[in-house]
N, C-alpha and C. Protein backbone atom coordinates (compact mmCIF):
# COMPACT_ATOMS: atom_id res chain seq x y z
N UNK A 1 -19.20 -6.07 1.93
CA UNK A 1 -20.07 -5.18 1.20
C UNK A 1 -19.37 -3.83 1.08
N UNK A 2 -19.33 -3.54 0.27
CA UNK A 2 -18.96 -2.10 -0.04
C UNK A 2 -19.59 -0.72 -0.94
N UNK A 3 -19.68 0.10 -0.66
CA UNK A 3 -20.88 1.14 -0.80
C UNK A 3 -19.56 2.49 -1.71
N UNK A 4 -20.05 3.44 -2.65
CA UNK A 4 -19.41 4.60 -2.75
C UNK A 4 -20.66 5.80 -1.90
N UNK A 5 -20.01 6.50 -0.99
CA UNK A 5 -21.18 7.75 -0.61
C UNK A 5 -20.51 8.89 -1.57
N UNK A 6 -21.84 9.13 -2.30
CA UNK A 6 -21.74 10.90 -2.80
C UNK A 6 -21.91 11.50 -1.46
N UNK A 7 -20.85 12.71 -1.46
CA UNK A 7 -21.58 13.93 -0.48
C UNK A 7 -21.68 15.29 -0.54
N UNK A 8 -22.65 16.00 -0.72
CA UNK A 8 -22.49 17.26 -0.78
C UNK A 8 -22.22 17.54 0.66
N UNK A 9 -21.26 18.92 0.80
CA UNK A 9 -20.63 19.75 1.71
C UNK A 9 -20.55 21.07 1.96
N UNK A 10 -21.24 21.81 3.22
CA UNK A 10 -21.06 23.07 3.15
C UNK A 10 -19.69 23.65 2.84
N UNK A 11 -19.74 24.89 1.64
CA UNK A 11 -18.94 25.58 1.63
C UNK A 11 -17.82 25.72 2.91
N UNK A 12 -16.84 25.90 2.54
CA UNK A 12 -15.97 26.40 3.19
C UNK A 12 -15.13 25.02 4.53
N UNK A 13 -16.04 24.39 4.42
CA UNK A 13 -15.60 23.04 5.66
C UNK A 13 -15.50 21.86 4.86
N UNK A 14 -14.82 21.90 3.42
CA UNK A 14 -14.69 20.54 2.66
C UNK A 14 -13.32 19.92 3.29
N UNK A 15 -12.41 20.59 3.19
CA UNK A 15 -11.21 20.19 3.50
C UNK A 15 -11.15 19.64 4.96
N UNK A 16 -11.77 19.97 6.05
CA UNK A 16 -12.31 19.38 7.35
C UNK A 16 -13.20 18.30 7.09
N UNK A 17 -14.31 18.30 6.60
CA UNK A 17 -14.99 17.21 6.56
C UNK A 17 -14.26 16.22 5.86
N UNK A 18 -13.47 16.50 4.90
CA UNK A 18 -12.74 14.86 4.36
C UNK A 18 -11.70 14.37 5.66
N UNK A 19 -11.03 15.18 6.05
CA UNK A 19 -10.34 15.09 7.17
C UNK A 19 -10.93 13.89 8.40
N UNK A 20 -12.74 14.47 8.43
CA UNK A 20 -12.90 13.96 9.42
C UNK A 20 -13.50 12.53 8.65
N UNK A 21 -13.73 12.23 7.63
CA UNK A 21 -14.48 11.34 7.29
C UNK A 21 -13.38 10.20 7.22
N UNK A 22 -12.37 10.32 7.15
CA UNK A 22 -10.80 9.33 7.01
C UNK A 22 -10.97 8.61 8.09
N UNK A 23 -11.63 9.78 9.25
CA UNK A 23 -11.27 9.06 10.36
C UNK A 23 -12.46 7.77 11.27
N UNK A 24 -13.94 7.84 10.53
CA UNK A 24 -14.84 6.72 10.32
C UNK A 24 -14.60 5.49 10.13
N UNK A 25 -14.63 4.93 11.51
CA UNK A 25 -15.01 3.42 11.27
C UNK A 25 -15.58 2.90 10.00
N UNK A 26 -14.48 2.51 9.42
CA UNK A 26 -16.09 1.86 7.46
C UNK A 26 -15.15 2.27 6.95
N UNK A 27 -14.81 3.13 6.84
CA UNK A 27 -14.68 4.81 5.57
C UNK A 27 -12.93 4.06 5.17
N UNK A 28 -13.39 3.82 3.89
CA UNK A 28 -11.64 3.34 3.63
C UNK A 28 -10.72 4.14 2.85
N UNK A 29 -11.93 5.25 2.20
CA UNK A 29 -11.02 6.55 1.28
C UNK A 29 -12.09 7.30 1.38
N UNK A 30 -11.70 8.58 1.60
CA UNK A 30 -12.58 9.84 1.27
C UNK A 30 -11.68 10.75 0.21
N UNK A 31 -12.30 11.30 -0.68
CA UNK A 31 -11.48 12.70 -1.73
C UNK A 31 -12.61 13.28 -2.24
N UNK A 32 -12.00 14.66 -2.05
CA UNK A 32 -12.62 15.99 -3.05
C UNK A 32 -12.97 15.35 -4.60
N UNK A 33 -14.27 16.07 -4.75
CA UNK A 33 -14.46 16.02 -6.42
C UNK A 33 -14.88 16.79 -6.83
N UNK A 34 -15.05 17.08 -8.21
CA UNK A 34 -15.93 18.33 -8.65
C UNK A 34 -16.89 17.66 -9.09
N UNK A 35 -17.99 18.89 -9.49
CA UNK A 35 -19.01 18.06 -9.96
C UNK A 35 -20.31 18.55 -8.96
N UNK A 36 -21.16 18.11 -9.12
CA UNK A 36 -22.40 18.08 -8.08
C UNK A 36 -22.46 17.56 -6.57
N UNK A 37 -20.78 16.71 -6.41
CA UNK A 37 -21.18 16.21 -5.34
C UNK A 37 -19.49 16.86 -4.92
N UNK A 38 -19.29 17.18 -3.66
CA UNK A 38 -18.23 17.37 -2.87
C UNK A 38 -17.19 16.77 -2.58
N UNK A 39 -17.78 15.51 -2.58
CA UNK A 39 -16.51 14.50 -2.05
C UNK A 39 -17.32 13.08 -2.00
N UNK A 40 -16.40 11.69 -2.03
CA UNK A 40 -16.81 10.47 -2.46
C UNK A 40 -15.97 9.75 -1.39
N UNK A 41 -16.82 8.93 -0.50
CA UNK A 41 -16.15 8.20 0.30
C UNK A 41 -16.42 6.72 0.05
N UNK A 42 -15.48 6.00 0.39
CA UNK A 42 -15.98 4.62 0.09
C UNK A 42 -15.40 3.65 1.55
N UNK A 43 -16.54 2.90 1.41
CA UNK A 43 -16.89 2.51 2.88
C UNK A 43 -17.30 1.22 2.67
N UNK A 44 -16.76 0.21 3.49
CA UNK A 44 -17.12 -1.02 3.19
C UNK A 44 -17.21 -1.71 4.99
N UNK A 45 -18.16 -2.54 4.77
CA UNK A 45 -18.74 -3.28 5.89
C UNK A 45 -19.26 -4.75 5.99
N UNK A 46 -19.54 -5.36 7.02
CA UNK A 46 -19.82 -7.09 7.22
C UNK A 46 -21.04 -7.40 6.06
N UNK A 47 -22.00 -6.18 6.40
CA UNK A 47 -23.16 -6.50 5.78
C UNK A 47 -23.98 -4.80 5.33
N UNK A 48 -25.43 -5.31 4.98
CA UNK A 48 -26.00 -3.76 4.46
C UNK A 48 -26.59 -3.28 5.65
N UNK A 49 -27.02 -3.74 7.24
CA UNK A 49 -26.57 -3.35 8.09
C UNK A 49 -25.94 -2.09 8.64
N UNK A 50 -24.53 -2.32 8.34
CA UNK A 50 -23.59 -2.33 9.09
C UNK A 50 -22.98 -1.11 8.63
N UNK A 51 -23.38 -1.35 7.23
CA UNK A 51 -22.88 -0.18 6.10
C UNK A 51 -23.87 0.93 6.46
N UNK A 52 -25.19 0.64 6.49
CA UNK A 52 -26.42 1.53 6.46
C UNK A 52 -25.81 2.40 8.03
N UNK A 53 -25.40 1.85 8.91
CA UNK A 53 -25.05 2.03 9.69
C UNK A 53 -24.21 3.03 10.25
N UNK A 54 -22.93 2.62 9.41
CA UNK A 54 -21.75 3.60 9.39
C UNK A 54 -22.40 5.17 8.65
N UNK A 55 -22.66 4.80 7.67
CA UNK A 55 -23.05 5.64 6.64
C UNK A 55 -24.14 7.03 7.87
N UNK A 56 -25.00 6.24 8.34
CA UNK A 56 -26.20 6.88 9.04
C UNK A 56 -25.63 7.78 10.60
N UNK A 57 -24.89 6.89 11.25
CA UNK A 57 -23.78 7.26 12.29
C UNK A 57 -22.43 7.68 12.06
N UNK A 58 -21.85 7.68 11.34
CA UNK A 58 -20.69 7.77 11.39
C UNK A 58 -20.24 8.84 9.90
N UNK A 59 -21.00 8.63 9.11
CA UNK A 59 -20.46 9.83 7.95
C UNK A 59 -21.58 11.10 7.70
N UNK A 60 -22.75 10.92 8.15
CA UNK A 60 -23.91 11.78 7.79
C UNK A 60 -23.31 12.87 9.24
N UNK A 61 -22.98 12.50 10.62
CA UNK A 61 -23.13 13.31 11.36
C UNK A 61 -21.83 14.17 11.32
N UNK A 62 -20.75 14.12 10.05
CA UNK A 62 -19.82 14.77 10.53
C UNK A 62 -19.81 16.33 9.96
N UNK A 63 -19.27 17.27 11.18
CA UNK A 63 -19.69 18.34 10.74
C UNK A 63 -19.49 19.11 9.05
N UNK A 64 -20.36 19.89 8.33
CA UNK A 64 -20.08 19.98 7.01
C UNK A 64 -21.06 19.89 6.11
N UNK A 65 -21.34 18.24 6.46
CA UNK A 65 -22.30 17.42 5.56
C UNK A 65 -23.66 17.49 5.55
N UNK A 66 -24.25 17.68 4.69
CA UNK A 66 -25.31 18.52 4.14
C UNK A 66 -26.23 16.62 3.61
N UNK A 67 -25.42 16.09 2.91
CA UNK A 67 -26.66 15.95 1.65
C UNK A 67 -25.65 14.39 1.48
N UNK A 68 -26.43 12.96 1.83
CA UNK A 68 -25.20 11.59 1.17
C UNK A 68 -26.12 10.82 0.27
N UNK A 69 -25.40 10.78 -0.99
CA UNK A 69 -26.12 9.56 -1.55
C UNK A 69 -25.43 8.29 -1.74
N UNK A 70 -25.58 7.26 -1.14
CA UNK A 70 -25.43 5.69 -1.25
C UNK A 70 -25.34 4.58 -2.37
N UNK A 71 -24.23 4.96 -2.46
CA UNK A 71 -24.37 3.47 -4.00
C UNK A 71 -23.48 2.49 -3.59
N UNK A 72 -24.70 1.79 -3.81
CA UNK A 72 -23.99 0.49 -3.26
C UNK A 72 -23.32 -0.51 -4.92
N UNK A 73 -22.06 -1.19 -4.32
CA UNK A 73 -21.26 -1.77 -5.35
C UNK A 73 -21.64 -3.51 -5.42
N UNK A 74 -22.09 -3.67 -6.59
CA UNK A 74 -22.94 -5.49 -7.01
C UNK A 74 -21.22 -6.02 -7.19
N UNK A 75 -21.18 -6.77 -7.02
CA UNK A 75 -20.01 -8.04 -7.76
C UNK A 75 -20.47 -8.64 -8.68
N UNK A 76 -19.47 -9.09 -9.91
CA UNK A 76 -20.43 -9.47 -10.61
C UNK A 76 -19.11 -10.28 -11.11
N UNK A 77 -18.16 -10.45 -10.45
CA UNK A 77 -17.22 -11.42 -10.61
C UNK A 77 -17.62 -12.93 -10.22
């Protein structure tokens, strides 16, 4: 399963929070974006679980992060 997180980020701690988000169990890319949202991590896991999981523990608590929205990716192959 694999998920993209939007995240908004306090000012001034973007470049730290991607830093730290690399380093999340799940988290298989984090990068800066412009736009409404800060940065886009993508995170993939066993199940929605696991993902809900990471996402809830592991990317919401790192310092910075304000605000995640969850999109999750269908296959449609």
């Amino acid at each position: 399963m694999k998920a993209y997180v939007l995240i908004k980020i306090q000012s001034g701690e973007i470049v730290d929070a991607i830093r730290q988000l690399r380093k999340v169990p799940g988290v298989v890319a984090a990068d800066m974006t412009f736009g409404p949202y800060d940065a886009v991590a993508v995170v993939e896991a066993k199940d929605l679980n696991a993902l809900g999981l990471t996402v809830a523990a592991g990317v919401q608590p790192v310092v910075g992060v304000k605000e995640t929205l969850t999109c999750l990716v269908i296959d449609i192959a």
